[in-house]
Protein backbone atom coordinates (compact mmCIF):
# COMPACT_ATOMS: atom_id res chain seq x y z
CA UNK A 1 0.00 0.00 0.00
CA UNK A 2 2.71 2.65 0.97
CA UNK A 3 4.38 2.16 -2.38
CA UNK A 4 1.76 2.68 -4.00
CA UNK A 5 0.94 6.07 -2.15
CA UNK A 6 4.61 6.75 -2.63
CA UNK A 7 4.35 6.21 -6.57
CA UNK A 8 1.27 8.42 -6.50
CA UNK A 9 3.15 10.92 -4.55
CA UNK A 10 6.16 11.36 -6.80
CA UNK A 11 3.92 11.04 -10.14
CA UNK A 12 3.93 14.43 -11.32
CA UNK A 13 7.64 15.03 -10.86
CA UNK A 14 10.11 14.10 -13.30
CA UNK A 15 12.44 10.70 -13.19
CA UNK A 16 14.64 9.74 -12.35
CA UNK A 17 13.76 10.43 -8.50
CA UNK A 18 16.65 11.40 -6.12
CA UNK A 19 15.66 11.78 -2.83
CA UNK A 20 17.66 14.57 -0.38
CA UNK A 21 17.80 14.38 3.53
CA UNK A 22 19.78 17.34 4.73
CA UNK A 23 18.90 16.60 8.13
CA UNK A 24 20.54 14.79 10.90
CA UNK A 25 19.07 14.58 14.47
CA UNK A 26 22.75 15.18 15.86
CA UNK A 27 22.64 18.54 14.98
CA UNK A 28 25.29 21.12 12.72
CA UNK A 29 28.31 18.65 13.13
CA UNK A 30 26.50 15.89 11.43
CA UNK A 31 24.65 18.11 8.28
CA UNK A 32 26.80 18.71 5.21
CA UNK A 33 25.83 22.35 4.57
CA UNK A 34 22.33 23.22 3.22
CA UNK A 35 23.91 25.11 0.13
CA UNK A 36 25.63 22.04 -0.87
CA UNK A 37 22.36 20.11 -0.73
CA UNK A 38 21.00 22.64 -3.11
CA UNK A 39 23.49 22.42 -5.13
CA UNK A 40 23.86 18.93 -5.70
CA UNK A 41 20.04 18.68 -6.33
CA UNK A 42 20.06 21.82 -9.14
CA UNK A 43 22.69 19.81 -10.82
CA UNK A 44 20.70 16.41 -10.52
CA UNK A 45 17.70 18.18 -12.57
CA UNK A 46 19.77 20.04 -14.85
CA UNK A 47 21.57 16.65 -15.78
CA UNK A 48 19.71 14.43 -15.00
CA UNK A 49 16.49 16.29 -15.75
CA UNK A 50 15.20 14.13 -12.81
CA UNK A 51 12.84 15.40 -9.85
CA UNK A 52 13.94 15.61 -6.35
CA UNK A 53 11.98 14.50 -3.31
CA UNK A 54 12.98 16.39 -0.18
CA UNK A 55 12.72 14.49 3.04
CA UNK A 56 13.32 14.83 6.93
CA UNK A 57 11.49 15.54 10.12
CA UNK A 58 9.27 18.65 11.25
CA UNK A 59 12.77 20.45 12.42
CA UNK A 60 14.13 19.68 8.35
CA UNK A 61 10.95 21.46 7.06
CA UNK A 62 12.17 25.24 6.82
CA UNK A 63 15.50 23.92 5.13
CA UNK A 64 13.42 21.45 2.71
CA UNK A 65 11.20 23.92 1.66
CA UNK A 66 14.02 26.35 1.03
CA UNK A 67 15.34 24.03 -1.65
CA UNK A 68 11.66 23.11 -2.81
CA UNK A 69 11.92 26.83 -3.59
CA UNK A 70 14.83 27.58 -5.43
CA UNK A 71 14.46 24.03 -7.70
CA UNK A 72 10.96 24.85 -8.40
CA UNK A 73 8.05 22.44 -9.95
CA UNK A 74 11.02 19.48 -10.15
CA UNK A 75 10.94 19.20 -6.60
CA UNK A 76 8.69 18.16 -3.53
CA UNK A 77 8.95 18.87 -0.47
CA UNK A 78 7.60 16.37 2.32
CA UNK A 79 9.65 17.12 5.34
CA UNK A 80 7.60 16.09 8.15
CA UNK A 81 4.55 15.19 6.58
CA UNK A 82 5.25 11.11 5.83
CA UNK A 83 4.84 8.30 8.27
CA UNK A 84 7.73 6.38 8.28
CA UNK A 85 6.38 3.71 6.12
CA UNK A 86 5.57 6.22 3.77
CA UNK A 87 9.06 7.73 3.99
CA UNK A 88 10.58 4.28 3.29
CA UNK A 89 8.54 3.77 0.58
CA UNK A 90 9.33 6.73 -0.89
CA UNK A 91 12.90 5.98 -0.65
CA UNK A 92 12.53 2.41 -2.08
CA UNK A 93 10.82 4.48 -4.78
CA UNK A 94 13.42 6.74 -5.99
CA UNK A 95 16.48 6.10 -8.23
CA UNK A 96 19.33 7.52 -5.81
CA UNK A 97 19.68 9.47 -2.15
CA UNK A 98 21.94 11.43 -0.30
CA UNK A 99 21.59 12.24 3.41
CA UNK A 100 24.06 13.09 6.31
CA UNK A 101 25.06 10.48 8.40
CA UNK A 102 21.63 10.09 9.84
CA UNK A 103 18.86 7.89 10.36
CA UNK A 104 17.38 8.26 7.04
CA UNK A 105 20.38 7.03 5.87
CA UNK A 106 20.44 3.61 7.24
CA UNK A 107 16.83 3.16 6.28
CA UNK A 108 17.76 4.17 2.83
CA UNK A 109 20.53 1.42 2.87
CA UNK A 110 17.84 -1.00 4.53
CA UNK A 111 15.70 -0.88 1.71
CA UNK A 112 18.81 -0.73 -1.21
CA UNK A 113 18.46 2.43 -2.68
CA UNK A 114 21.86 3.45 -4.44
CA UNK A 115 23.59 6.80 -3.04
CA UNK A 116 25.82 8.97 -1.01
CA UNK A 117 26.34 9.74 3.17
CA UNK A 118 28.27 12.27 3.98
CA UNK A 119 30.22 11.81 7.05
CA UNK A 120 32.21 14.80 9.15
CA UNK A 121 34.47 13.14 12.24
CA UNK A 122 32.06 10.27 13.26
CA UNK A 123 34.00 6.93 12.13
CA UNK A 124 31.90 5.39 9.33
CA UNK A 125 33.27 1.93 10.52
CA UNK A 126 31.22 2.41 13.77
CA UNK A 127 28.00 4.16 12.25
CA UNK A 128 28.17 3.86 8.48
CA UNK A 129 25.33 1.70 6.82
CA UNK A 130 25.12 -1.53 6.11
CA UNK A 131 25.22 -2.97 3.11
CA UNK A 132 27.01 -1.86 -0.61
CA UNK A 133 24.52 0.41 -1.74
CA UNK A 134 25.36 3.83 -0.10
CA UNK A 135 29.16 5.48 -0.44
CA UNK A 136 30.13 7.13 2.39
CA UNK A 137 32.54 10.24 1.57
CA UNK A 138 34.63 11.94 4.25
CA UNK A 139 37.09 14.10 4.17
CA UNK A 140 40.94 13.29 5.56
CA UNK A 141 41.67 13.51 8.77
CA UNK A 142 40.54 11.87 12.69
CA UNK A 143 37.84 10.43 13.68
CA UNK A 144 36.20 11.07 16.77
CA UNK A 145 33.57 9.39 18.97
CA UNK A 146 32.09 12.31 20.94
CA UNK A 147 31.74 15.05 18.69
CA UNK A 148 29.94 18.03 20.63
CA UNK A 149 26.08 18.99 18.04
CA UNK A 150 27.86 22.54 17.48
CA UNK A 151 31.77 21.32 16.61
CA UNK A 152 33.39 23.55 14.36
CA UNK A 153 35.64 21.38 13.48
CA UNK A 154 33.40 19.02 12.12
CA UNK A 155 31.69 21.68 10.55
CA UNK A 156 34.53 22.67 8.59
CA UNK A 157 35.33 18.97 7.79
CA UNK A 158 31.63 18.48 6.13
CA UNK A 159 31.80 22.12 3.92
CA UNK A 160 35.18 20.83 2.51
CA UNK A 161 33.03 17.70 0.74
CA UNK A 162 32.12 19.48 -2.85
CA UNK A 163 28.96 19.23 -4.20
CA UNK A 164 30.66 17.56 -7.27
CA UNK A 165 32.38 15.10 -5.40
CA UNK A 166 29.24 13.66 -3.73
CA UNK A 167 27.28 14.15 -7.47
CA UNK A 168 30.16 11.67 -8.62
CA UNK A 169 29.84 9.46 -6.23
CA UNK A 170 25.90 9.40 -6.69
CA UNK A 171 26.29 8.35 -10.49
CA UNK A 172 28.83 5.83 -9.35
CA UNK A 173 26.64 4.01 -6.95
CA UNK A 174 23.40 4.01 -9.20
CA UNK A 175 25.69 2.54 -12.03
CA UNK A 176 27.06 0.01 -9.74
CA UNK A 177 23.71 -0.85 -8.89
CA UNK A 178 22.29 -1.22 -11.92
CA UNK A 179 25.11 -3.33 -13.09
CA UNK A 180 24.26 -5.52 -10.78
């Protein structure tokens, strides 16, 4: 049933589907920054000339709808408005993803979805997903395993992942998996 409702959802936007989660419950030194997000996704339309399906909690909304904004009538905005069977759904539904290193990241690898996590100083070994589906980009340097929600430092660490790095590693994980 929630596919369904998640196929009827995404209907009037253009495919292939990448869904976005810029959020991450561990606050600013987990989220990659919100302008990289955007850009990522303006270059997934433009190249892809796919539609983008914004996702997150109720505390995600003002950033989702933001990038709804700027990228116009190819994207959709359903920060907190899904169920979480509708939210996996939706993610099962669409082509690629990238999130922080966050809960909708592991449910994104749960169901197999090809895509990217971006990672600041947490150690990917510890909490990256499972499975071969989602790339996990970091930038050199330590790894830490209390990292205090405002850190600077891992701030810094996130903003120096380009939007064109994660893009690449996108493609590469959807071609992966559909070589598969």
């Amino acid at each position: 049933e929630t596919l369904a409702e998640a196929q009827a959802q995404l209907k009037d936007l253009p495919q292939p589907w990448l869904a976005v989660m810029p959020g991450a419950a561990r606050g600013p030194a987990k989220r990659w920054p919100p302008a990289h997000f955007a850009a990522l996704a303006r270059r997934w339309v433009d190249e892809q000339r796919g539609g983008v399906v914004l996702l997150g909690g109720r505390d995600d909304a003002a950033v989702c709808a933001e990038m709804a904004t700027a990228l116009g009538p190819a994207a959709l905005n359903l920060a907190g408005q899904t169920s979480l069977p509708l939210w996996v759904s939706l993610l099962k539904t669409c082509g690629a993803v990238v999130a922080n290193d966050s809960g909708g990241m592991h449910l994104a690898a749960a169901v197999g979805t090809p895509g990217a996590a971006v990672f600041g100083l947490t150690d990917p070994a510890r909490t990256g997903p499972l499975g071969r589906t989602i790339r996990v980009l970091q930038d050199p340097g330590g790894r830490r395993r209390d990292i205090a929600r405002d850190s600077a430092e891992a701030q810094k660490r996130l903003a120096a992942i380009s939007p064109e790095r994660v893009y690449e590693t996108l493609l590469e994980a959807r071609r992966e998996s559909t070589a598969t």
